[in-house]
Protein backbone atom coordinates (compact mmCIF):
# COMPACT_ATOMS: atom_id res chain seq x y z
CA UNK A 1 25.91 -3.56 2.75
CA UNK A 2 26.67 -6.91 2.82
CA UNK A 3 24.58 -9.45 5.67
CA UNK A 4 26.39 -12.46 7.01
CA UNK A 5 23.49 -14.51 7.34
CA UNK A 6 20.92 -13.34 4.83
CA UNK A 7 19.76 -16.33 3.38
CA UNK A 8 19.02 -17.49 6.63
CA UNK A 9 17.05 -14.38 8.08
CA UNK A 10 15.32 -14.39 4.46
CA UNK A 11 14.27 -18.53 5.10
CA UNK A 12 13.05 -17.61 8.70
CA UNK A 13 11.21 -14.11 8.02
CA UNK A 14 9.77 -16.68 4.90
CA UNK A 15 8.82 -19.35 7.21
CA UNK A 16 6.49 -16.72 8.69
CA UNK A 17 3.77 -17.32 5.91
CA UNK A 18 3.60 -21.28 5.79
CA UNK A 19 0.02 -21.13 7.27
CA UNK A 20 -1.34 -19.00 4.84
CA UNK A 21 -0.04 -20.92 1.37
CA UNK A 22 -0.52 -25.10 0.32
CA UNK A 23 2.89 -27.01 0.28
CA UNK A 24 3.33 -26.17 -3.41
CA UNK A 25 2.03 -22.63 -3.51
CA UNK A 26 4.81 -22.02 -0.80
CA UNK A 27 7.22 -23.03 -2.59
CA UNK A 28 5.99 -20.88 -5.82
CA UNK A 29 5.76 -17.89 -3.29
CA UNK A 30 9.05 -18.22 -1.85
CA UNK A 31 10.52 -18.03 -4.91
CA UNK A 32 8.78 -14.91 -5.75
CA UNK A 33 10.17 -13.32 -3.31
CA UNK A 34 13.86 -14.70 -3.62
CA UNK A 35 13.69 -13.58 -7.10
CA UNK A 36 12.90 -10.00 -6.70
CA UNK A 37 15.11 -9.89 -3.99
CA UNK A 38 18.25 -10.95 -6.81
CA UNK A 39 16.88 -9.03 -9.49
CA UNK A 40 15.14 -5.92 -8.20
CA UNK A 41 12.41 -3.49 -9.32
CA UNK A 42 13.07 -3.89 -12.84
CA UNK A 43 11.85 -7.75 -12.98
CA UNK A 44 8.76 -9.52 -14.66
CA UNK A 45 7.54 -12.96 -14.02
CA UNK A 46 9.19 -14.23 -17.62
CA UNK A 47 12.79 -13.22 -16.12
CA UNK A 48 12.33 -14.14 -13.18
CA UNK A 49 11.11 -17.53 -14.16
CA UNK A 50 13.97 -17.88 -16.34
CA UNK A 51 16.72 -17.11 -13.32
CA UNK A 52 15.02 -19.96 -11.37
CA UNK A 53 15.51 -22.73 -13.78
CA UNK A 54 16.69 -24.74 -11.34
CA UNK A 55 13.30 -25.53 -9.65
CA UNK A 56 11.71 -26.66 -13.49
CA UNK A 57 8.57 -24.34 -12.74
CA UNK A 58 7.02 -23.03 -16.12
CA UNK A 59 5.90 -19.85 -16.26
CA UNK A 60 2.13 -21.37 -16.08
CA UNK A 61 2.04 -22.50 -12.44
CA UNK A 62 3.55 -18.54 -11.51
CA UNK A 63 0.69 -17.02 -13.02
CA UNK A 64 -1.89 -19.15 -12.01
CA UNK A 65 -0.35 -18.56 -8.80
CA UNK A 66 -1.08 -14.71 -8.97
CA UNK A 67 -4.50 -15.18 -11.28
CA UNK A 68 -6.43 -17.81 -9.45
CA UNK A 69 -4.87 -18.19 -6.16
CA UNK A 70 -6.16 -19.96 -3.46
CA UNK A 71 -4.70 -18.04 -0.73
CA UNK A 72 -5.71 -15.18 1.23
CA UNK A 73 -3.93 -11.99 0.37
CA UNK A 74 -5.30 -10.35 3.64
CA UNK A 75 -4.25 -13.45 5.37
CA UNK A 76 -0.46 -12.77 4.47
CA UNK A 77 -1.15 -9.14 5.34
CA UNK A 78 -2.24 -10.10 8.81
CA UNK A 79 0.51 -12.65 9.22
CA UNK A 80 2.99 -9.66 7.67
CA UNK A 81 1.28 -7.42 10.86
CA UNK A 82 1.83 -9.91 13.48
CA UNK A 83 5.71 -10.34 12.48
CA UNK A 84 5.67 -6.51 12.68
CA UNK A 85 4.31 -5.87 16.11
CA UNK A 86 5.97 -8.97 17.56
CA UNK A 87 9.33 -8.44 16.60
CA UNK A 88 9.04 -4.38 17.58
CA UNK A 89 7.51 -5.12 20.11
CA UNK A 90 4.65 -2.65 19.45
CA UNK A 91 2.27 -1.27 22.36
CA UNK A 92 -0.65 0.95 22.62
CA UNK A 93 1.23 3.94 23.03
CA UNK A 94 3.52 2.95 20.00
CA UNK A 95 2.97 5.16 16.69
CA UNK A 96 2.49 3.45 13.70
CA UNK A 97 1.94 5.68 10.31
CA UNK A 98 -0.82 3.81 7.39
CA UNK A 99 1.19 5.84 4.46
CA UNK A 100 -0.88 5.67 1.88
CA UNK A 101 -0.18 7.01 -2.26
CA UNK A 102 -0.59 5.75 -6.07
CA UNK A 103 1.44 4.92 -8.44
CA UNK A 104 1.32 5.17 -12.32
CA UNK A 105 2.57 1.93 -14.98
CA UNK A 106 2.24 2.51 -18.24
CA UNK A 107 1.23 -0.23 -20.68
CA UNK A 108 1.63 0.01 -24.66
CA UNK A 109 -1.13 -2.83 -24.71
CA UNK A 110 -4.39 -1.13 -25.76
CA UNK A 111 -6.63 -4.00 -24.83
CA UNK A 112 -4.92 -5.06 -21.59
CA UNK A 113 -7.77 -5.25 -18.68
CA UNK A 114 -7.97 -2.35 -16.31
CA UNK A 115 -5.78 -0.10 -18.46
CA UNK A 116 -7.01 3.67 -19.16
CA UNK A 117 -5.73 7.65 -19.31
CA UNK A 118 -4.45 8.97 -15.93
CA UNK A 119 -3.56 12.18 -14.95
CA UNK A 120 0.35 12.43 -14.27
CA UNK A 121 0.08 14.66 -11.45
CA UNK A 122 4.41 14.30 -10.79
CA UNK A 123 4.99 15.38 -14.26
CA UNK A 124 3.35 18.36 -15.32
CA UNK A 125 -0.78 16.18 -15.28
CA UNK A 126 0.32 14.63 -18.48
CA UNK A 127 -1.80 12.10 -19.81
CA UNK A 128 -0.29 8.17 -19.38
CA UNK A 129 -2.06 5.19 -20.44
CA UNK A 130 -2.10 2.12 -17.96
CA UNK A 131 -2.85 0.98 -14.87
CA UNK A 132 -3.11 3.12 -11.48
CA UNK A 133 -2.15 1.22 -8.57
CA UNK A 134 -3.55 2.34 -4.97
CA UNK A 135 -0.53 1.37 -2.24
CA UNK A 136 -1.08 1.15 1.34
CA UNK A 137 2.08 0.55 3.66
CA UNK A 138 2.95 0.87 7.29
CA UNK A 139 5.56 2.76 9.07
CA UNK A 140 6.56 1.77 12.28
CA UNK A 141 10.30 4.17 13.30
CA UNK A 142 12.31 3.65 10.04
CA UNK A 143 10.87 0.22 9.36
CA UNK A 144 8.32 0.12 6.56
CA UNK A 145 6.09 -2.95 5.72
CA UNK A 146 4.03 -3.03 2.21
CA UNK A 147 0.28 -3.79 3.12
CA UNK A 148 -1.92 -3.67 -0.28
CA UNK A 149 -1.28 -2.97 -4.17
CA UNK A 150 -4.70 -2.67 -5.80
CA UNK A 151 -5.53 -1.57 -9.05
CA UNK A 152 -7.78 1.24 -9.46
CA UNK A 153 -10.53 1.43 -11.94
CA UNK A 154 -11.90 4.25 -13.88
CA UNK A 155 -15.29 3.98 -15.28
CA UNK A 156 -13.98 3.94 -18.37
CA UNK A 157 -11.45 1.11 -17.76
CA UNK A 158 -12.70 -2.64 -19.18
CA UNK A 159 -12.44 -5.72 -17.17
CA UNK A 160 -10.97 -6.11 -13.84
CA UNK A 161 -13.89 -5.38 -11.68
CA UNK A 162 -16.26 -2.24 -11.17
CA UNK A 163 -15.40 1.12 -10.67
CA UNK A 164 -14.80 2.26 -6.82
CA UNK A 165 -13.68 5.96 -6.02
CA UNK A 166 -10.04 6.06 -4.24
CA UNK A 167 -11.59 7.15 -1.21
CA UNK A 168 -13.99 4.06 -1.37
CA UNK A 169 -10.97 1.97 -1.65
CA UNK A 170 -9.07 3.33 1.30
CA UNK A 171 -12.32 3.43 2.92
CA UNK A 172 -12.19 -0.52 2.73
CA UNK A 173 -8.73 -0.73 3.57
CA UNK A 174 -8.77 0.59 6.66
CA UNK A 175 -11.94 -1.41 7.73
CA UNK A 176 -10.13 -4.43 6.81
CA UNK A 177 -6.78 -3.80 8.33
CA UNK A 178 -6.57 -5.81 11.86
CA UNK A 179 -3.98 -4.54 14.09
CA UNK A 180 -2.69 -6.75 16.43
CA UNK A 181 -2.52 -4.09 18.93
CA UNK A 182 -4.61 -1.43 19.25
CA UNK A 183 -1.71 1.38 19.09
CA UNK A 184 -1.85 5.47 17.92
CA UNK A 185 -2.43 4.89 14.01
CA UNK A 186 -2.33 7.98 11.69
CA UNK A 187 -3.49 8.26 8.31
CA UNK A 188 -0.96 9.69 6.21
CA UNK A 189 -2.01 11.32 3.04
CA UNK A 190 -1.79 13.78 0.07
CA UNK A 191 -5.19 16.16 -0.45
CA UNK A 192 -6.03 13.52 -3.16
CA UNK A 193 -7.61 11.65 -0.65
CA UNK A 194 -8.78 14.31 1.67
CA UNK A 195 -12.57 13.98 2.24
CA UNK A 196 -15.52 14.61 5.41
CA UNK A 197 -15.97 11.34 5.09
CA UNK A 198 -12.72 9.56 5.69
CA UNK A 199 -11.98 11.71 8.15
CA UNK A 200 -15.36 10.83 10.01
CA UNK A 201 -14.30 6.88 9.49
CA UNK A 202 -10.98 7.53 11.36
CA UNK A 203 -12.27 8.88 13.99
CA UNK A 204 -15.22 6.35 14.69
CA UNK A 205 -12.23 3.74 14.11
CA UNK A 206 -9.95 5.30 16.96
CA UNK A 207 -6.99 6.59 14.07
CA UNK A 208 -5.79 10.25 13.17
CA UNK A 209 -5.83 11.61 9.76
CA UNK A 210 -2.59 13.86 8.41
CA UNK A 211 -3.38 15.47 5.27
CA UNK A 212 -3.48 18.57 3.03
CA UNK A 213 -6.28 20.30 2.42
CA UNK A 214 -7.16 22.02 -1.26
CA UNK A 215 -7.51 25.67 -1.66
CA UNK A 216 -11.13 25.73 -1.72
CA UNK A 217 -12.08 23.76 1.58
CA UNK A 218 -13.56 25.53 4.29
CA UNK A 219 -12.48 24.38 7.94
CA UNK A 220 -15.07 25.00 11.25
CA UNK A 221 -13.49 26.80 13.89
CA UNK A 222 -15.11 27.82 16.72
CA UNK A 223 -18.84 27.24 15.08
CA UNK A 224 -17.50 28.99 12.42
CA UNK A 225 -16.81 28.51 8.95
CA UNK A 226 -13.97 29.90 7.89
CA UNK A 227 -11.98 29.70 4.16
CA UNK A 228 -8.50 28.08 4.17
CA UNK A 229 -7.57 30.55 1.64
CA UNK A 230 -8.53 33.13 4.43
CA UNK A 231 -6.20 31.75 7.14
CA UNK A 232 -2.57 31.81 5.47
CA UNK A 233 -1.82 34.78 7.11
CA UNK A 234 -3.14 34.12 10.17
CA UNK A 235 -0.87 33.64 12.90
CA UNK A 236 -1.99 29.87 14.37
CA UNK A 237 -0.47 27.68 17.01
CA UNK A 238 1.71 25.23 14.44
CA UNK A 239 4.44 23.69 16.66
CA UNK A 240 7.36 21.63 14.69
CA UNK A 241 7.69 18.28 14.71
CA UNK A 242 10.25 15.33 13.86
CA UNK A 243 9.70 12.93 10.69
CA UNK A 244 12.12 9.95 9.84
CA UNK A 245 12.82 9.49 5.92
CA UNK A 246 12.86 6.00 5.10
């Protein structure tokens, strides 16, 4: 699909996040962004210094950029938020979904910070060495907007910060994200992340939760406890509803 103005609507969506960098760092983000854009997932900083040679930035002042910024990441996410509801036009009745999943690199580095054995859960629980990034995203119709990318720890892991359970770190997510408006969120999932106690924080912050519980968790119904292992074949009031792939 070809757009007759992108470079335009990519300058203006761009223009967006001015308040939240310095004159230079604006500059060093914009072309971050420009650059993945023209070379897509399969880009590092190195090539993607290299295909901006025109702007005479070494690949120094990119990754001091990333390593010790002084910008706000949750600033752009708020700023990223406010584009989202303003140009949707989001409401309180509007549904938004916080998707939220991990993703495995692997690294070949032994010594590389924050790098130890994960379970491959899409491929059989092999073991992969590397790091395990937490993502958190919103969906808004078949729009969605990238929110957070942080790396998760195990307590085995060196460097890059103490060890925090994935439920601690979605925990903290969702206290920090601001929504503009205060619309129908829902929580959305795998039984990973399942737990009494992130349920409990959605509901004291006003969200829903959609998940899937493990074999072995017991559900109260009617001040009883009952097995979910005990309820497949019992015939409950599920009703269908739409989902848009996007």
């Amino acid at each position: 699909m070809r757009f007759k103005n992108a470079k335009q609507d990519i300058q203006d969506i761009l223009s967006c996040f001015m308040d939240t960098f310095s004159r230079p760092s604006f500059k060093i983000f914009s072309s971050f962004i420009i650059s993945f854009i023209q070379l897509g997932k399969e880009s590092h900083t190195s090539s993607m210094v290299q295909s901006l040679t025109p702007l005479s930035k070494s690949l120094s002042s990119f990754t001091r950029f990333l390593g010790k910024n002084r910008w706000d990441a949750d600033e752009l996410v708020n700023s990223s938020l406010k584009r989202l509801f303003t140009s949707f036009h989001i409401h309180t009745r509007s549904v938004v979904f916080f998707i939220l999943d991990d993703t495995l690199v692997p690294k070949s580095g032994k010594k590389i910070p924050g790098c130890a054995w994960h379970k491959d859960h899409a491929h059989n629980m092999a073991n992969v060495f590397g790091h395990q990034w937490l993502l958190a995203a919103l969906l808004y119709r078949d729009f969605l907007i990238p929110l957070w990318a942080r790396l998760y720890r195990p307590k085995k892991s060196k460097g890059c910060g103490c060890f925090q359970t994935k439920v601690t770190m979605t925990k903290i997510m969702l206290k920090d994200l601001a929504l503009p408006v205060a619309c129908k969120l829902y929580l959305l999932a795998d039984s990973l992340y399942w737990s009494k106690e992130l349920a409990l924080l959605c509901r004291k912050l006003g969200y829903h939760m959609i998940s899937q519980l493990k074999s072995n968790s017991v559900l109260l119904i009617k001040v009883k406890h009952s097995k979910v292992s005990t309820l497949v074949n019992t015939p409950l009031p599920y009703r269908e509803a739409p989902l848009l792939l996007y």
